[in-house]
C-alpha atoms as a PDB file:
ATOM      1  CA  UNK A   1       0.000   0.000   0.000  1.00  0.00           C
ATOM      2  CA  UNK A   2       1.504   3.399  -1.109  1.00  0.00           C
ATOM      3  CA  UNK A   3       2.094   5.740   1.818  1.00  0.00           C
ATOM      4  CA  UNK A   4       2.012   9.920   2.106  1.00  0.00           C
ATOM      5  CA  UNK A   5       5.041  12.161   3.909  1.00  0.00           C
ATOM      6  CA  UNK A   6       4.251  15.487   4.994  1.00  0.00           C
ATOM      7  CA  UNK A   7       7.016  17.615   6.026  1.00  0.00           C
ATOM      8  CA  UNK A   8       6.117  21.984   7.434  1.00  0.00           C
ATOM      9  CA  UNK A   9       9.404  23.047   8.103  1.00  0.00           C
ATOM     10  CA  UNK A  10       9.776  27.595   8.388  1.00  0.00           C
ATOM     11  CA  UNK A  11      12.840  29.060   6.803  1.00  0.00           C
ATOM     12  CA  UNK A  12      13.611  31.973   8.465  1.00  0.00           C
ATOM     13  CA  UNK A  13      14.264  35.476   7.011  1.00  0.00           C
ATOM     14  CA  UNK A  14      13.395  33.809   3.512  1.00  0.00           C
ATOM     15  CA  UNK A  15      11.286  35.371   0.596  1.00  0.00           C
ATOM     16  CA  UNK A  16       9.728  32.127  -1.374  1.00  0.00           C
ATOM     17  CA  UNK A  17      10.815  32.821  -4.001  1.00  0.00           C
ATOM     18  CA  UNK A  18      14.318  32.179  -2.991  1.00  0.00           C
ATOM     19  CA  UNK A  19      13.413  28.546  -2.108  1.00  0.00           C
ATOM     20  CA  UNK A  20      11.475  27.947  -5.622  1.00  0.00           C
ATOM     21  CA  UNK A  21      14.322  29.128  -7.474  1.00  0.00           C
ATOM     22  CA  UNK A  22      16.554  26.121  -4.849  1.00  0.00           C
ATOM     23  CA  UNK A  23      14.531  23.496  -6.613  1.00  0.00           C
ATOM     24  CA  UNK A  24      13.825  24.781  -9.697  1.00  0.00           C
ATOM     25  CA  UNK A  25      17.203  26.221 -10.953  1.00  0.00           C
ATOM     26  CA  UNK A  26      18.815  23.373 -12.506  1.00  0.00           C
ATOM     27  CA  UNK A  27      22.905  25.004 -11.010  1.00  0.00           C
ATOM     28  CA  UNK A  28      21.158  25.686  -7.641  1.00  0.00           C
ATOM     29  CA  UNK A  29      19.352  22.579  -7.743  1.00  0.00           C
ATOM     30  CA  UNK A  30      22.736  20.607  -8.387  1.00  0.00           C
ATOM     31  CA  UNK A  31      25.069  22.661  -6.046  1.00  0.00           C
ATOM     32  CA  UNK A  32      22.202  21.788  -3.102  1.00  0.00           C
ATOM     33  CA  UNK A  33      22.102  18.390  -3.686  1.00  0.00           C
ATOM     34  CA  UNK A  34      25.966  17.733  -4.743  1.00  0.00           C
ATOM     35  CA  UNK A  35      24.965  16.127  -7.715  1.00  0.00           C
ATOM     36  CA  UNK A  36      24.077  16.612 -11.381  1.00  0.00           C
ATOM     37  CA  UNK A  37      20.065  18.200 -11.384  1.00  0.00           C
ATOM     38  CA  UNK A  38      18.446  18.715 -14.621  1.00  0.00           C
ATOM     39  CA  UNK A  39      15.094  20.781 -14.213  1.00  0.00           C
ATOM     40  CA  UNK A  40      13.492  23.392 -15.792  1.00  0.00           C
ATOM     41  CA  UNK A  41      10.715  25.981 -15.141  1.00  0.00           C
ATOM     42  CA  UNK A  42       8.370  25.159 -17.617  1.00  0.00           C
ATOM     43  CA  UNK A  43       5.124  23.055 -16.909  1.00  0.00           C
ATOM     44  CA  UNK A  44       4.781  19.249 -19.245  1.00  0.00           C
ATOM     45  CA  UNK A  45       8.874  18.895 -18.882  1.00  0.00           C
ATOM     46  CA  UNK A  46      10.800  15.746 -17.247  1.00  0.00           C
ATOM     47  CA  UNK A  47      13.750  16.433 -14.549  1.00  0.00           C
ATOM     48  CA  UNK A  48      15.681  14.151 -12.889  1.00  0.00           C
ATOM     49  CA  UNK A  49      18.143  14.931 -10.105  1.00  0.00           C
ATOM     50  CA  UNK A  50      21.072  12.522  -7.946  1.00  0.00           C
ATOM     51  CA  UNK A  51      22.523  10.887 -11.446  1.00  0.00           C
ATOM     52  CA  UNK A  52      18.751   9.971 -13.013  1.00  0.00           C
ATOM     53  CA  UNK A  53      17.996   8.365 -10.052  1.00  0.00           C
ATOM     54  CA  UNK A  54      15.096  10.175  -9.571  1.00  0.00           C
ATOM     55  CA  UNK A  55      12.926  11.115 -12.297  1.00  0.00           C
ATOM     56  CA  UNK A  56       9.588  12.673 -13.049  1.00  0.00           C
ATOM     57  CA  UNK A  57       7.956  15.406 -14.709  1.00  0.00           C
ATOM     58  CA  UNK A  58       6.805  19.332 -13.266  1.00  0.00           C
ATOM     59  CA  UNK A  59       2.928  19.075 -13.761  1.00  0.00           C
ATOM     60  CA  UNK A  60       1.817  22.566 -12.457  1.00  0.00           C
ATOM     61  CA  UNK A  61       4.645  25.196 -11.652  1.00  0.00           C
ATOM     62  CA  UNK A  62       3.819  28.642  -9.724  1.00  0.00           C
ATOM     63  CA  UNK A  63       6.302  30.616  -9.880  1.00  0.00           C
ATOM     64  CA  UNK A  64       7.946  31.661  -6.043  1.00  0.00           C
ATOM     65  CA  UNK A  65       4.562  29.440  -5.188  1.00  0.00           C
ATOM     66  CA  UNK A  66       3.874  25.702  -6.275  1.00  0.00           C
ATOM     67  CA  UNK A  67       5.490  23.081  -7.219  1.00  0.00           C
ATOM     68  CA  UNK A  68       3.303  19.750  -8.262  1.00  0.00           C
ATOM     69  CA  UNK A  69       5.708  17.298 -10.115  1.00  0.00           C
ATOM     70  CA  UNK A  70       5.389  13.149 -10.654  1.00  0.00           C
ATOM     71  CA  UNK A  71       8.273  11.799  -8.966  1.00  0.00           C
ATOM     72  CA  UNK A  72       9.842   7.862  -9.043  1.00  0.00           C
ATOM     73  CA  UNK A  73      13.131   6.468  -7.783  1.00  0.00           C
ATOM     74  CA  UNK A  74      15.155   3.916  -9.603  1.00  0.00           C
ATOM     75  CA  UNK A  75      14.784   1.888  -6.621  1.00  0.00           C
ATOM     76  CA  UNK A  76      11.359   1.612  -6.814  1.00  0.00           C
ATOM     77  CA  UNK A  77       9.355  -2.200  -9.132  1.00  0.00           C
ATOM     78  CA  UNK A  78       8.055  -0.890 -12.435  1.00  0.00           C
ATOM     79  CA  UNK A  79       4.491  -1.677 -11.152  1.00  0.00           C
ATOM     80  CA  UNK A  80       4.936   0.919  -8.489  1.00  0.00           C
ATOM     81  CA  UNK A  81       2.792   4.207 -10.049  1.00  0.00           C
ATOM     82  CA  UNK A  82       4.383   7.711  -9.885  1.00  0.00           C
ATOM     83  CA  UNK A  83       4.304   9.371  -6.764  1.00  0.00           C
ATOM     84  CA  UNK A  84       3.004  13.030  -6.708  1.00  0.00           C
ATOM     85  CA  UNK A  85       4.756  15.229  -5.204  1.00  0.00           C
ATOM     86  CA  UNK A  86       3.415  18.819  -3.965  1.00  0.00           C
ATOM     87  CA  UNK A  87       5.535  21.963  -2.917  1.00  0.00           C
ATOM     88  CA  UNK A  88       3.730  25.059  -1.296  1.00  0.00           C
ATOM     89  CA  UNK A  89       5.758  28.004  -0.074  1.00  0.00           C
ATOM     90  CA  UNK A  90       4.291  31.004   1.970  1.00  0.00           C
ATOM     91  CA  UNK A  91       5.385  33.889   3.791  1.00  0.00           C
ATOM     92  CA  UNK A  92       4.947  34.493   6.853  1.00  0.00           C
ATOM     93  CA  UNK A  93       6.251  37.513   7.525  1.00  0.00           C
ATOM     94  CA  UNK A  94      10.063  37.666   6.212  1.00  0.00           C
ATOM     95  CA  UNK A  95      10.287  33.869   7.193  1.00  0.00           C
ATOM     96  CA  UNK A  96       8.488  31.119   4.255  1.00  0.00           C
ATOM     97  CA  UNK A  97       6.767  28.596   5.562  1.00  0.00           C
ATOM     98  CA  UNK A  98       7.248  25.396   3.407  1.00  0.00           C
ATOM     99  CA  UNK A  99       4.788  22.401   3.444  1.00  0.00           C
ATOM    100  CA  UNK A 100       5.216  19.231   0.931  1.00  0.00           C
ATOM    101  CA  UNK A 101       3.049  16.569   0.428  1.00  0.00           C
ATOM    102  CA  UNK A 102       4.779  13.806  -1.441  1.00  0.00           C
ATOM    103  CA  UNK A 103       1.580  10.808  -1.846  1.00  0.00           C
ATOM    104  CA  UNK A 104       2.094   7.233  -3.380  1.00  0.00           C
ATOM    105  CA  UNK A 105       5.299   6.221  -2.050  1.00  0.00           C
ATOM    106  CA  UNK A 106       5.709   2.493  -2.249  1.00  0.00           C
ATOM    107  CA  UNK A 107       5.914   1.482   1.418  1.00  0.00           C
ATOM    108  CA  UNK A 108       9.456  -0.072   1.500  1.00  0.00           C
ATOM    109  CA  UNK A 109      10.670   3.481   0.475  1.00  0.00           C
ATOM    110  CA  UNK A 110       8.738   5.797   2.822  1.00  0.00           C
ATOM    111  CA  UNK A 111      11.838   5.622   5.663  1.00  0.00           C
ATOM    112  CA  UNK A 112      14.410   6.284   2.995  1.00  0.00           C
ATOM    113  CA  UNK A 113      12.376   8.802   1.202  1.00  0.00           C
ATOM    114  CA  UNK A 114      11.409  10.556   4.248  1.00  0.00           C
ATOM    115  CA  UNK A 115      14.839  11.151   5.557  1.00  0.00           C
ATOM    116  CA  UNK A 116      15.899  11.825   1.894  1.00  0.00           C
ATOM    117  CA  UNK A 117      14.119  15.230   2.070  1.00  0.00           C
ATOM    118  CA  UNK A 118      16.028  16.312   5.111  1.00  0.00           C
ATOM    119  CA  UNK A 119      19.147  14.956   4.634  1.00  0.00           C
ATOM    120  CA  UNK A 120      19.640  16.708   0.997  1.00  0.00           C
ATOM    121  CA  UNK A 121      17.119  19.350   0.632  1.00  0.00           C
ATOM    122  CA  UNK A 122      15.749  20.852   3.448  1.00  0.00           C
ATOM    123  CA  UNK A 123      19.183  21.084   6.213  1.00  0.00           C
ATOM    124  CA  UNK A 124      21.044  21.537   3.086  1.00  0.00           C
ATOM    125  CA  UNK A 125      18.258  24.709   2.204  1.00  0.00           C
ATOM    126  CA  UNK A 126      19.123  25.758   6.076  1.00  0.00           C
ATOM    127  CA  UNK A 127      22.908  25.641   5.688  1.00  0.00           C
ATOM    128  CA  UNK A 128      23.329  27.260   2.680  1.00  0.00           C
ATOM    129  CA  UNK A 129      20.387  30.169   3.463  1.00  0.00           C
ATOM    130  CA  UNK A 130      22.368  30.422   6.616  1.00  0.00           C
ATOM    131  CA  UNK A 131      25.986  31.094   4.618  1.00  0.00           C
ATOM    132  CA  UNK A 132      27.274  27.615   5.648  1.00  0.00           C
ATOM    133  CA  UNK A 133      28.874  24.772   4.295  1.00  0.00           C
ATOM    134  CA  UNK A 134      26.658  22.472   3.289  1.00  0.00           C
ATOM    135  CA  UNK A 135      27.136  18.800   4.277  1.00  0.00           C
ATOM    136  CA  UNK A 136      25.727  15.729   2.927  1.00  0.00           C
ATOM    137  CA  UNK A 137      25.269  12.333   4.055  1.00  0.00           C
ATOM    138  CA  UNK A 138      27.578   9.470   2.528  1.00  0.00           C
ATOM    139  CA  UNK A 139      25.337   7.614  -0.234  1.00  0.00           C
END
């Protein structure tokens, strides 16, 4: 049975925006993760990030906003569907309040998945917001 994460995490003294253009900017994109990222802003278009080990395509793009892409691992059996994944950034005064939904996980990948988002995206978002070296986890 295919599982949902949920992650709210606030990102202080942070316009939206800047965190959009984090995922969305295929050089920020790769310097965040430490890896090769190919993504662009346009709505219909495939990405992959982490050496095509993920892959999916942007399905509705707000700019500074929304992010709704399909989203797979190579990890996961060929009969597992697409997960969705869902973005939403607000303000809150000068801090951004981020919330992502990421639905239809195949359970032997929630953990992994779940920890994924932390471990390269969202303390790697903190660090480098925050001027810092950003470290990574050994893969």
């Amino acid at each position: 049975m295919a599982k949902t994460i949920t992650h709210t995490e606030v990102f202080k003294n942070t316009a939206p925006k800047a965190l959009y253009d984090l995922y969305m900017d295929p050089e920020k994109h790769t310097h965040i993760i430490g890896g090769p990222a190919k993504i662009t802003n346009r709505e219909g278009d495939s990405f992959s990030a982490h050496n095509d080990y993920i892959t999916g395509r942007n399905l509705r793009l707000v700019d500074g906003k929304l992010i709704v892409q399909t989203w797979r691992t190579q990890g996961w059996k060929t009969e597992d569907i697409d997960s969705i994944f869902i973005l939403t950034l607000e303000p809150q005064g000068n801090d951004t309040v981020m919330t992502m939904v990421h639905a239809n996980i195949p359970d032997e990948q929630v953990a992994s998945i779940d920890k994924g988002w932390y471990d390269h995206y969202w303390n790697p978002w903190k660090q480098h917001l925050a001027g810092q070296q950003i470290t990574r986890p050994q893969m």
